[in-house]
N, C-alpha and C. Protein backbone atom coordinates (compact mmCIF):
# COMPACT_ATOMS: atom_id res chain seq x y z
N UNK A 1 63.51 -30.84 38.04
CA UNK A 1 62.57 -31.95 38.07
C UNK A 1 61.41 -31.62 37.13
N UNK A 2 60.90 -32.93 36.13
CA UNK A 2 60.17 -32.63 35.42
C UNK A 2 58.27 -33.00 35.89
N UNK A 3 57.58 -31.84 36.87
CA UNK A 3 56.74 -32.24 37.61
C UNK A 3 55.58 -33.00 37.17
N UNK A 4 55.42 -32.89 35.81
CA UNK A 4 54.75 -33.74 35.16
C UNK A 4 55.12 -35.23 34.79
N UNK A 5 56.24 -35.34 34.54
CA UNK A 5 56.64 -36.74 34.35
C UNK A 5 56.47 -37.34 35.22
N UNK A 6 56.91 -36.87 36.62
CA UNK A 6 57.13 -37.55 38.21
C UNK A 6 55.38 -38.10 38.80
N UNK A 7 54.70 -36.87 38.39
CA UNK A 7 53.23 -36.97 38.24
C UNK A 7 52.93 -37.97 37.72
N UNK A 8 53.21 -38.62 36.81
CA UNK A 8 52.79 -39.45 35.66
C UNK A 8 53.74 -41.30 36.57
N UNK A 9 54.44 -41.33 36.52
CA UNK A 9 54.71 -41.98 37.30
C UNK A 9 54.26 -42.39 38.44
N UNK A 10 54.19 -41.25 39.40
CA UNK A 10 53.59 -41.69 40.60
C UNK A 10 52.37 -42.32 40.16
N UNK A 11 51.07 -41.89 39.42
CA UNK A 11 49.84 -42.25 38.95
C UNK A 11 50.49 -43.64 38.70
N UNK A 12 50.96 -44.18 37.71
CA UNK A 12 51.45 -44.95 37.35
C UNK A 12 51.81 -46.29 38.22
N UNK A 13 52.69 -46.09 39.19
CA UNK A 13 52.68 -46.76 40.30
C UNK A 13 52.24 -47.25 41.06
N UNK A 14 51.26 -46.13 41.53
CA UNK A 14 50.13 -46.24 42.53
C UNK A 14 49.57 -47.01 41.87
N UNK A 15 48.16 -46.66 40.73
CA UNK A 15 47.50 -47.75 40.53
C UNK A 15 46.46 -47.51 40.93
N UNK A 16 45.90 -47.14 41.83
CA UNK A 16 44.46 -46.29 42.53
C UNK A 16 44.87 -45.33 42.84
N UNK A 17 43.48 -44.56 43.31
CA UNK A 17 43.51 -43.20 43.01
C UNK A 17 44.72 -42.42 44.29
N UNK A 18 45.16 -41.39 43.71
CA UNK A 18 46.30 -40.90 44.49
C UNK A 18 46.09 -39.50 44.91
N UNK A 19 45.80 -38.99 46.41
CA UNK A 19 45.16 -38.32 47.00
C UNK A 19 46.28 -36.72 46.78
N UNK A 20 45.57 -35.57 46.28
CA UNK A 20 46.20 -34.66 45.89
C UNK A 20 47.54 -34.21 47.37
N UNK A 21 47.00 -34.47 48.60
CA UNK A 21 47.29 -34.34 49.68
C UNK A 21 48.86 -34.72 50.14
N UNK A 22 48.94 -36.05 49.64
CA UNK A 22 49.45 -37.35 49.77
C UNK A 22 51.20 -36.76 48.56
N UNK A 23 50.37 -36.60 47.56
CA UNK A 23 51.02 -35.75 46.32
C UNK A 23 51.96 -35.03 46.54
N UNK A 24 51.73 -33.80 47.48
CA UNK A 24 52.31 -32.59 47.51
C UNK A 24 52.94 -32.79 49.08
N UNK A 25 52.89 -33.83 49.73
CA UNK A 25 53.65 -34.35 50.61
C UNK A 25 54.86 -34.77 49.88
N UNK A 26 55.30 -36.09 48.59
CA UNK A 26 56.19 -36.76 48.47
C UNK A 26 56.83 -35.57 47.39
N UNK A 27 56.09 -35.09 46.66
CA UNK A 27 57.16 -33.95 46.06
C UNK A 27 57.61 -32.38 46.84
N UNK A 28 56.86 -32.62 47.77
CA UNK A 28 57.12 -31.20 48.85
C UNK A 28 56.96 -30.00 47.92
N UNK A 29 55.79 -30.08 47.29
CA UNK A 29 55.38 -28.80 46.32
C UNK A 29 54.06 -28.31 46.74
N UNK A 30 53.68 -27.23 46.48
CA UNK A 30 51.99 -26.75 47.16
C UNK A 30 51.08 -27.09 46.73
N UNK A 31 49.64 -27.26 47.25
CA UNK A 31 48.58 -27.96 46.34
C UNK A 31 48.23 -27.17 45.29
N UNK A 32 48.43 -25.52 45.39
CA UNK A 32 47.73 -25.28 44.39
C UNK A 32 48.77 -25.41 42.97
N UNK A 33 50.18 -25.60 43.41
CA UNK A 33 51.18 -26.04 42.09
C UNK A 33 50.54 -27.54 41.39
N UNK A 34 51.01 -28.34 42.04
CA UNK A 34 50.33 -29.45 41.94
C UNK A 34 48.84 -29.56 41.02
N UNK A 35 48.14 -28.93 41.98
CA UNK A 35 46.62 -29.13 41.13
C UNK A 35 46.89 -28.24 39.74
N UNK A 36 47.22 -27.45 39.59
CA UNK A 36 47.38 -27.03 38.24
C UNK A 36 48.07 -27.54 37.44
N UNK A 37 49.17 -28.44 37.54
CA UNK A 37 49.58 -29.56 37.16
C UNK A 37 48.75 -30.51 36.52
N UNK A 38 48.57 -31.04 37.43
CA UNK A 38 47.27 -32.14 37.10
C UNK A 38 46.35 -31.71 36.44
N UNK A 39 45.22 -30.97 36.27
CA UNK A 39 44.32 -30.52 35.65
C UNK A 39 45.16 -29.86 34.30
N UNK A 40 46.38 -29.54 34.26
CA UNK A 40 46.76 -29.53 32.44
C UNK A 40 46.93 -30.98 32.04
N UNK A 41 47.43 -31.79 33.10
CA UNK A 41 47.87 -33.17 32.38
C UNK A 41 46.11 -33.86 31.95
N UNK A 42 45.08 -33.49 32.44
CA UNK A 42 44.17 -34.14 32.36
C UNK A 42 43.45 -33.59 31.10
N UNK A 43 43.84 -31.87 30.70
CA UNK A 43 43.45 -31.42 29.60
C UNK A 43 43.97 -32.08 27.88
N UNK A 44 45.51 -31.94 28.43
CA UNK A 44 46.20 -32.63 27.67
C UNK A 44 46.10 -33.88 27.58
N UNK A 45 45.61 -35.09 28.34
CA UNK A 45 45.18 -36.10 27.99
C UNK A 45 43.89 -36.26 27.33
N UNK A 46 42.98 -35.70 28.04
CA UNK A 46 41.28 -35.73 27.14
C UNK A 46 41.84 -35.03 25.33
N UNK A 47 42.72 -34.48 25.35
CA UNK A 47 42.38 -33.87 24.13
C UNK A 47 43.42 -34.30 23.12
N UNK A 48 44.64 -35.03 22.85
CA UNK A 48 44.98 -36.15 22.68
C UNK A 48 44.79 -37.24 22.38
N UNK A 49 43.96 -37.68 20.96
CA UNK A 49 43.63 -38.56 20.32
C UNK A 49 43.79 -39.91 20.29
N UNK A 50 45.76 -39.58 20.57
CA UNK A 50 45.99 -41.34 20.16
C UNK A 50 46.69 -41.35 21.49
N UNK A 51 46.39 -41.00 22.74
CA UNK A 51 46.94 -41.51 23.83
C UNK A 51 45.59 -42.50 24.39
N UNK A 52 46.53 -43.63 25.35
CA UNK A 52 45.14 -44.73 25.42
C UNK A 52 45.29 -44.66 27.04
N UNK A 53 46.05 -43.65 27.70
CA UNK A 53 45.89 -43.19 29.04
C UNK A 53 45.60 -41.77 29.09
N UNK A 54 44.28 -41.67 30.53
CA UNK A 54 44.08 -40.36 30.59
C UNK A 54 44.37 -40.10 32.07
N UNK A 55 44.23 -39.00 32.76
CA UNK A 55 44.20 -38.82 33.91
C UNK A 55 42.81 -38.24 34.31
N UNK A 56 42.45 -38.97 35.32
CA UNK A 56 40.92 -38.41 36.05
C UNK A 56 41.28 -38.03 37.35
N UNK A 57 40.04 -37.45 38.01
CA UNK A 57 39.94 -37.09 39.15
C UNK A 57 38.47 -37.50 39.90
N UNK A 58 39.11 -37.72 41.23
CA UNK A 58 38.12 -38.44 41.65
C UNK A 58 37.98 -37.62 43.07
N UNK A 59 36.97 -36.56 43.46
CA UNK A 59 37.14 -36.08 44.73
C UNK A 59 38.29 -35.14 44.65
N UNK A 60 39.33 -35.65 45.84
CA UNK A 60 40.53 -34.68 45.93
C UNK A 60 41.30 -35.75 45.47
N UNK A 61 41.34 -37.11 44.79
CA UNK A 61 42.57 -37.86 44.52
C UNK A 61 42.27 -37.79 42.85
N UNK A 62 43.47 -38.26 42.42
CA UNK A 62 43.72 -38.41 40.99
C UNK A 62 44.08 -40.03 40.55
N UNK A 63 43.92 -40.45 39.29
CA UNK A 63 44.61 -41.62 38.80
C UNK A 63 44.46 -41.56 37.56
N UNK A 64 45.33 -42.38 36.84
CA UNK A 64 45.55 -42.91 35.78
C UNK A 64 44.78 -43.84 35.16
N UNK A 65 44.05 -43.76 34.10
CA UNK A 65 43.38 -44.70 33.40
C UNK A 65 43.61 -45.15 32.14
N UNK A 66 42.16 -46.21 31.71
CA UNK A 66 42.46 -46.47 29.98
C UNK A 66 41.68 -45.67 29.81
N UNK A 67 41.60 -45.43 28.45
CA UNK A 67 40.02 -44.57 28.13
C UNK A 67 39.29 -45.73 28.02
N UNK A 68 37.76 -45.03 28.16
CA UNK A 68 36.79 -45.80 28.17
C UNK A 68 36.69 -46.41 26.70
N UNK A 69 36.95 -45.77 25.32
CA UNK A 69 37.10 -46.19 23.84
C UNK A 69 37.59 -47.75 23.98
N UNK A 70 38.24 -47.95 24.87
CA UNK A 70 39.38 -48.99 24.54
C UNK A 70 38.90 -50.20 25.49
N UNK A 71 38.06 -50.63 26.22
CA UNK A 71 37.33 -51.17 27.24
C UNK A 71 37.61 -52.43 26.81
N UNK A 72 36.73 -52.75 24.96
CA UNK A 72 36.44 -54.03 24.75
C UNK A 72 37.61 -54.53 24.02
N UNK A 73 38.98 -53.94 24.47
CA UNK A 73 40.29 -54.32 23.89
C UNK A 73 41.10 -55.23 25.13
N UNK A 74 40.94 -54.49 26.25
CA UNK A 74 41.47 -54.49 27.39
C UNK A 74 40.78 -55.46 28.02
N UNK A 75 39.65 -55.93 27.67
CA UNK A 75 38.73 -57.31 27.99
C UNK A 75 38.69 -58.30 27.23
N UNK A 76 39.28 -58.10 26.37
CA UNK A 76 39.78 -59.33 25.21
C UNK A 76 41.24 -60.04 25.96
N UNK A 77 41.76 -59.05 26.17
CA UNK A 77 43.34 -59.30 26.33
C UNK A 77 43.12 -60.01 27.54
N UNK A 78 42.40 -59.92 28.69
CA UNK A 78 42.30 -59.76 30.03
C UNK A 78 41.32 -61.50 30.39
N UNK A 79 40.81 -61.41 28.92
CA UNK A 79 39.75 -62.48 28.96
C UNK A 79 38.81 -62.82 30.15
N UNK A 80 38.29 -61.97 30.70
CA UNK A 80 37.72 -62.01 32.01
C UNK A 80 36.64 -61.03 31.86
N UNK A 81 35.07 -61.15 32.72
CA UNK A 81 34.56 -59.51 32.79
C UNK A 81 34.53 -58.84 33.80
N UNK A 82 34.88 -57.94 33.77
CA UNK A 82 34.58 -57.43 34.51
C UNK A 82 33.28 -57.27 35.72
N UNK A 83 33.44 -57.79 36.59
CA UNK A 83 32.37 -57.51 37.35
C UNK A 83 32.29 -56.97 38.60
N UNK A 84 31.46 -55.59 38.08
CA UNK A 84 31.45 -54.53 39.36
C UNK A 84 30.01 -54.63 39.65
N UNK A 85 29.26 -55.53 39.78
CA UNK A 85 27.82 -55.59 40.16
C UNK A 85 27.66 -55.58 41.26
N UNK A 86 26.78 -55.06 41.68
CA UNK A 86 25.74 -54.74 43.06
C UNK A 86 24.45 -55.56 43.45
N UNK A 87 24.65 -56.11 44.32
CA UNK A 87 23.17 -56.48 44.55
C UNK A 87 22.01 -55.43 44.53
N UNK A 88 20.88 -55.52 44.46
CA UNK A 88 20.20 -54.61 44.29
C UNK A 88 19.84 -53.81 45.38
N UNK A 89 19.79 -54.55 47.09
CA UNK A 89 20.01 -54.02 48.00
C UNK A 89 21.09 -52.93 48.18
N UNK A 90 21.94 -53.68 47.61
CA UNK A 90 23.19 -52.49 48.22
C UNK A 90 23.02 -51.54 46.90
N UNK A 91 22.52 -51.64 45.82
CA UNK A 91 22.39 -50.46 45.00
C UNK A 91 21.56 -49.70 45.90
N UNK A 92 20.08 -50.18 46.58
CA UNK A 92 19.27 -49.36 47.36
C UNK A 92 19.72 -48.44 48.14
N UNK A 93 20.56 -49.30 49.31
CA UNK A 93 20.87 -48.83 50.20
C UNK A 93 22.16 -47.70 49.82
N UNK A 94 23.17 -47.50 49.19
CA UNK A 94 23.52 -47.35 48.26
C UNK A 94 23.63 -45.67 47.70
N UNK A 95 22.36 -46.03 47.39
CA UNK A 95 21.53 -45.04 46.21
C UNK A 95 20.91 -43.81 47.81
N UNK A 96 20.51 -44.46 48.94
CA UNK A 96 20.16 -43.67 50.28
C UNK A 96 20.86 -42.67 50.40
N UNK A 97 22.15 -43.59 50.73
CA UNK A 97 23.44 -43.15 51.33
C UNK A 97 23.60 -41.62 50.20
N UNK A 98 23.84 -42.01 49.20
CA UNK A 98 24.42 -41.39 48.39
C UNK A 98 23.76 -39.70 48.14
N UNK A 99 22.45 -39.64 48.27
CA UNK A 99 21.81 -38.56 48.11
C UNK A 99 20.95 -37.91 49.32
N UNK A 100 21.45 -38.86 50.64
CA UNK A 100 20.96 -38.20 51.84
C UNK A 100 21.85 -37.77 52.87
N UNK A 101 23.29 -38.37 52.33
CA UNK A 101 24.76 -38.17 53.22
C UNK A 101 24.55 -36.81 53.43
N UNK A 102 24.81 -36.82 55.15
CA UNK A 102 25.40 -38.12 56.27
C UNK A 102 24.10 -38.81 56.53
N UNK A 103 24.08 -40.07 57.06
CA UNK A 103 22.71 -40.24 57.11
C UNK A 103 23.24 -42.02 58.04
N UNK A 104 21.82 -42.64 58.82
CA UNK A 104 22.17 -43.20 59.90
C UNK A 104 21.86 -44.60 59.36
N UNK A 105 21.55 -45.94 59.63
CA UNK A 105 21.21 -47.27 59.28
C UNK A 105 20.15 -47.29 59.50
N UNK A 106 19.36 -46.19 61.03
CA UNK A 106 18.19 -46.65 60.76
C UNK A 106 17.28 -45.63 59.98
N UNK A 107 18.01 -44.95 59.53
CA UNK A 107 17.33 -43.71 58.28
C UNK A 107 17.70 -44.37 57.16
N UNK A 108 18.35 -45.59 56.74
CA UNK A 108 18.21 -45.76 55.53
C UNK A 108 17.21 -47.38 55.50
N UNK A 109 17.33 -47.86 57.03
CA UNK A 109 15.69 -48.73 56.91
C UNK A 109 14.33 -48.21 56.90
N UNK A 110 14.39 -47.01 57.50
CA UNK A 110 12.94 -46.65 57.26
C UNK A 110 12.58 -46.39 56.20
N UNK A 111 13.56 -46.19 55.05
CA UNK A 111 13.37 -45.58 53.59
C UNK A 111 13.03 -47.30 53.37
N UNK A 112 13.79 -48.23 53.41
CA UNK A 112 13.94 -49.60 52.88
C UNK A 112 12.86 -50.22 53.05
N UNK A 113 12.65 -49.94 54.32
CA UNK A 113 11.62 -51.13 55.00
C UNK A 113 12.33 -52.49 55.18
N UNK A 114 13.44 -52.54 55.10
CA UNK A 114 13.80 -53.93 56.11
C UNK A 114 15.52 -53.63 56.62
N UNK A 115 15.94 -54.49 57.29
CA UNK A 115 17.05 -54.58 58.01
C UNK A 115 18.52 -54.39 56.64
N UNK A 116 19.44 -53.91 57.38
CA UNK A 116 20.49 -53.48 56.46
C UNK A 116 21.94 -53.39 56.78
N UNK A 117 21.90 -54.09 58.04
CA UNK A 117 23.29 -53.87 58.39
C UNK A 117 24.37 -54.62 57.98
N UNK A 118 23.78 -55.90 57.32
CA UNK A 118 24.77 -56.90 56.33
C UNK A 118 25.21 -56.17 54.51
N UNK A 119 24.03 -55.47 54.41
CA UNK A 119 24.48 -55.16 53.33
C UNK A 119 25.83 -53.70 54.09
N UNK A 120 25.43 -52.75 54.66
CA UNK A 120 26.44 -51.46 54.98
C UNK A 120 27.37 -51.77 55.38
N UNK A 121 27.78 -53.04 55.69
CA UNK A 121 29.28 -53.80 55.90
C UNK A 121 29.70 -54.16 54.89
N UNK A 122 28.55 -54.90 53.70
CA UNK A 122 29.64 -55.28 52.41
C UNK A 122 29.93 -53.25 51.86
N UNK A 123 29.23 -52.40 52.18
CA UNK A 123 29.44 -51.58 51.26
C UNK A 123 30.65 -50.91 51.85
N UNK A 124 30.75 -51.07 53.17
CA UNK A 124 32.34 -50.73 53.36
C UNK A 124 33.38 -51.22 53.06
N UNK A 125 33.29 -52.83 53.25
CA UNK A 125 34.22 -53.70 52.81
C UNK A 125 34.86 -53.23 50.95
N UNK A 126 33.81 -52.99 50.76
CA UNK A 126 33.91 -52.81 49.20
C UNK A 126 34.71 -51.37 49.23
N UNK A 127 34.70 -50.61 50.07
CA UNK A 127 35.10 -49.16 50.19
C UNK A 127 34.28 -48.35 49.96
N UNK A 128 32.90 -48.49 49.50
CA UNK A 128 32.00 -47.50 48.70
C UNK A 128 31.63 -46.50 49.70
N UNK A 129 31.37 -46.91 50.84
CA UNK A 129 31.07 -46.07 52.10
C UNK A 129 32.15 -45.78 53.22
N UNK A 130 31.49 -45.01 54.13
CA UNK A 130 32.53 -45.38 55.18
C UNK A 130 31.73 -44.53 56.48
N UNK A 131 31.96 -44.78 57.60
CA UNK A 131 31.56 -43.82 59.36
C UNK A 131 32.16 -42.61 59.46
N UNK A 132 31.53 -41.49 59.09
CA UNK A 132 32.20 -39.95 59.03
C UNK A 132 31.90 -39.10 60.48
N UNK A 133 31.25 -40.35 61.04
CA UNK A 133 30.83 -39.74 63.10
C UNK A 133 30.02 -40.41 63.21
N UNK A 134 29.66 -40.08 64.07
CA UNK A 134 28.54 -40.17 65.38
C UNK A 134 27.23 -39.60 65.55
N UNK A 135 26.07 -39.29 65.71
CA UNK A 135 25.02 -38.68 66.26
C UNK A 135 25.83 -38.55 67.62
N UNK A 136 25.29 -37.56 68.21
CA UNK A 136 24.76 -36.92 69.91
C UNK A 136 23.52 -37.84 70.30
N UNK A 137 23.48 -38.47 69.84
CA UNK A 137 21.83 -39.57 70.43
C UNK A 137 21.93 -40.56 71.53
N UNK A 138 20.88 -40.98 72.00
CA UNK A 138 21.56 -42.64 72.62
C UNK A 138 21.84 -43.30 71.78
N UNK A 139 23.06 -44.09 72.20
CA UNK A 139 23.12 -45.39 71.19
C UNK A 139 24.70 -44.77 70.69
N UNK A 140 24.51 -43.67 70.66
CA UNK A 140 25.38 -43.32 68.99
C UNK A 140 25.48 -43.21 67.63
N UNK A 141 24.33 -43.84 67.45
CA UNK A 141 24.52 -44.42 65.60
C UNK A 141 25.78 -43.72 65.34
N UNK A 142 26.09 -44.64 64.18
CA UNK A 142 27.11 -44.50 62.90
C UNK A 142 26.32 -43.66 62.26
N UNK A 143 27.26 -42.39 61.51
CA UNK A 143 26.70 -42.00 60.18
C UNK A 143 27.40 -42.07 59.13
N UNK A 144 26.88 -42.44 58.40
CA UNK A 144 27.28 -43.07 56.87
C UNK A 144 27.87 -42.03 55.65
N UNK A 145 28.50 -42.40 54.73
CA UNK A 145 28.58 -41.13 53.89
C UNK A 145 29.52 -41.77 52.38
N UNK A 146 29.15 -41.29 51.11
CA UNK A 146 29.75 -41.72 50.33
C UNK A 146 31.39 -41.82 50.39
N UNK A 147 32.83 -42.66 49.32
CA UNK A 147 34.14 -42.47 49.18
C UNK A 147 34.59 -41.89 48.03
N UNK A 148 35.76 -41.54 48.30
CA UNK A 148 36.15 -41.43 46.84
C UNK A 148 36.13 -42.73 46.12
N UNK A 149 36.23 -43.86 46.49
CA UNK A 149 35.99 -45.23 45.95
C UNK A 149 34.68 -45.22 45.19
N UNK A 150 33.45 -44.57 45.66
CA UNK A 150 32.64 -44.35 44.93
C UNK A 150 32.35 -44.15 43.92
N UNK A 151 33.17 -42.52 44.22
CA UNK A 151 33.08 -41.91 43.06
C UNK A 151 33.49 -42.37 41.88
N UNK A 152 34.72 -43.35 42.10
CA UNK A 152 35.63 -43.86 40.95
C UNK A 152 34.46 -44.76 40.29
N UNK A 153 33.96 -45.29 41.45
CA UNK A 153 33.12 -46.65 40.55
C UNK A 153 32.14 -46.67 39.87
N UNK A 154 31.55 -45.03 40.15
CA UNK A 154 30.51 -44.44 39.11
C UNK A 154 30.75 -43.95 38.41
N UNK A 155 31.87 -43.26 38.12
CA UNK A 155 32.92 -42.36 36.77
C UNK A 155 32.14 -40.93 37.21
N UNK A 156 32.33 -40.76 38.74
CA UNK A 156 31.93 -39.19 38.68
C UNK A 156 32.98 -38.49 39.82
N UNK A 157 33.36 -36.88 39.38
CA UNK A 157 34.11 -36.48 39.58
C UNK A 157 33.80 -35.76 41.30
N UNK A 158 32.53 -35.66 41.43
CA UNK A 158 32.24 -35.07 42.77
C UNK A 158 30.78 -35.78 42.84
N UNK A 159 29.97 -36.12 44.37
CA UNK A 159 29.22 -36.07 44.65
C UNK A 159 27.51 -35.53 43.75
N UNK A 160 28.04 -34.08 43.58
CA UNK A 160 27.11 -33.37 42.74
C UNK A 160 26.85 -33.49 41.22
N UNK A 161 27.49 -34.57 40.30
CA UNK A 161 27.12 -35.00 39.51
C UNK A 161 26.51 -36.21 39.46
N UNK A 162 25.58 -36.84 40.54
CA UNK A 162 24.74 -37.26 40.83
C UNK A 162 23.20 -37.13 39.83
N UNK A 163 23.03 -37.79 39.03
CA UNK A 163 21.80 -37.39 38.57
C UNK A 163 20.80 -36.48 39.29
N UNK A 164 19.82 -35.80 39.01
CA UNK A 164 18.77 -35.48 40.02
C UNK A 164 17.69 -36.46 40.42
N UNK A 165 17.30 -36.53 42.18
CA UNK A 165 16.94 -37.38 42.27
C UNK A 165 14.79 -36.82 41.89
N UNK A 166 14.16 -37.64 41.01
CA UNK A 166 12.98 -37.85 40.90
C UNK A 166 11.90 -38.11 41.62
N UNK A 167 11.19 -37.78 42.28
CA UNK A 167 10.53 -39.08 43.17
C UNK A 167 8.82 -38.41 42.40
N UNK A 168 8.53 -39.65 42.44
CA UNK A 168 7.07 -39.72 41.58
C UNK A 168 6.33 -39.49 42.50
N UNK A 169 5.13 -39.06 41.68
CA UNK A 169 3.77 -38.61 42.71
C UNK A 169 3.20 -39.40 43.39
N UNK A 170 3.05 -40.84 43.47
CA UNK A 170 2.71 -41.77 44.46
C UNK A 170 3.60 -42.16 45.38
N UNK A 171 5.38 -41.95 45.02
CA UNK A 171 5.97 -42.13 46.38
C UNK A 171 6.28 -40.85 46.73
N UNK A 172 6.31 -39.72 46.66
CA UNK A 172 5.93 -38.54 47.10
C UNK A 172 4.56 -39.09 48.31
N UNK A 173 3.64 -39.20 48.25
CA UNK A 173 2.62 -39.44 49.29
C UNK A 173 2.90 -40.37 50.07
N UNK A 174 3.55 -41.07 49.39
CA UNK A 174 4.16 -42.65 50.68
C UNK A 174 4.91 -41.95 51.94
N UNK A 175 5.84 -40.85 51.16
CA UNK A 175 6.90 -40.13 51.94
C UNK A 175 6.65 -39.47 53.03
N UNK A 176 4.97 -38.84 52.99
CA UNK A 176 4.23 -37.70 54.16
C UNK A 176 3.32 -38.44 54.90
């Protein structure tokens, strides 16, 4: 079996991202075969000029893409735009989640200052988030936490390529 081709296929198929896990289940091979796999196919794709598919990684899943070079080709053909926009709330809320995970609804209103539970439903619906537990509290709260869906939708490979977050000297004092 040629584990790269089968690799390439499966990506192929799937279509979203395809969980390394998931992987080494349907070929019954080990993760660390597998991941070394993948990470040559992804070398060999980035470095490969005239291929107009690459392989990324997103978290622990993988997929198949266009390159980004080729965007305003693939939107010609497609005649449509793309639209992955955010309201600005849910960028907010969002943007909470993202650099305070795990973190609760009402820890990301007190940052907000107003109510948020319509937007943390579209952001699940959307997949961007998701409930990774519980508090020990009354009540329970939900706690919140970024997806790999995320990650895909920001073009980042882990969590930690997150810009650094800034906070200016007047909301610095808002904060204490």
């Amino acid at each position: 079996m040629n584990i790269k081709s089968v690799l390439e296929s499966l990506l192929f198929a799937w279509g979203e991202p395809l969980n390394i896990n998931e992987i080494s289940r349907i070929l019954n091979i080990s993760l660390p075969s597998i991941k070394t796999h993948l990470e040559e196919m992804i070398v060999q794709c980035n470095e490969d000029a005239n291929r107009g598919l690459i392989v990324q990684k997103f978290g622990n899943s993988f997929q198949l893409t266009t390159k980004k070079d080729n965007f305003e080709f693939i939107q010609s053909l497609l005649q449509t735009t793309v639209n992955k926009s955010l309201s600005t709330a849910a960028m907010e809320s969002l943007s909470i989640i993202a650099y305070k995970q795990p973190v609760t609804k009402v820890e990301i209103e007190l940052i907000r200052g107003v109510k948020c539970s319509n937007v943390i439903k579209g952001l699940i619906d959307k997949g961007l988030i998701k409930e990774v537990g519980r508090l020990d509290k009354p009540g329970r709260p939900a706690i919140y936490a970024t997806t790999d869906e995320f990650l895909r939708h920001f073009g980042l490979n882990s969590i930690e390529e997150l810009p650094a977050l800034i906070i200016e000297p007047d909301e610095e004092k808002k904060a204490t």
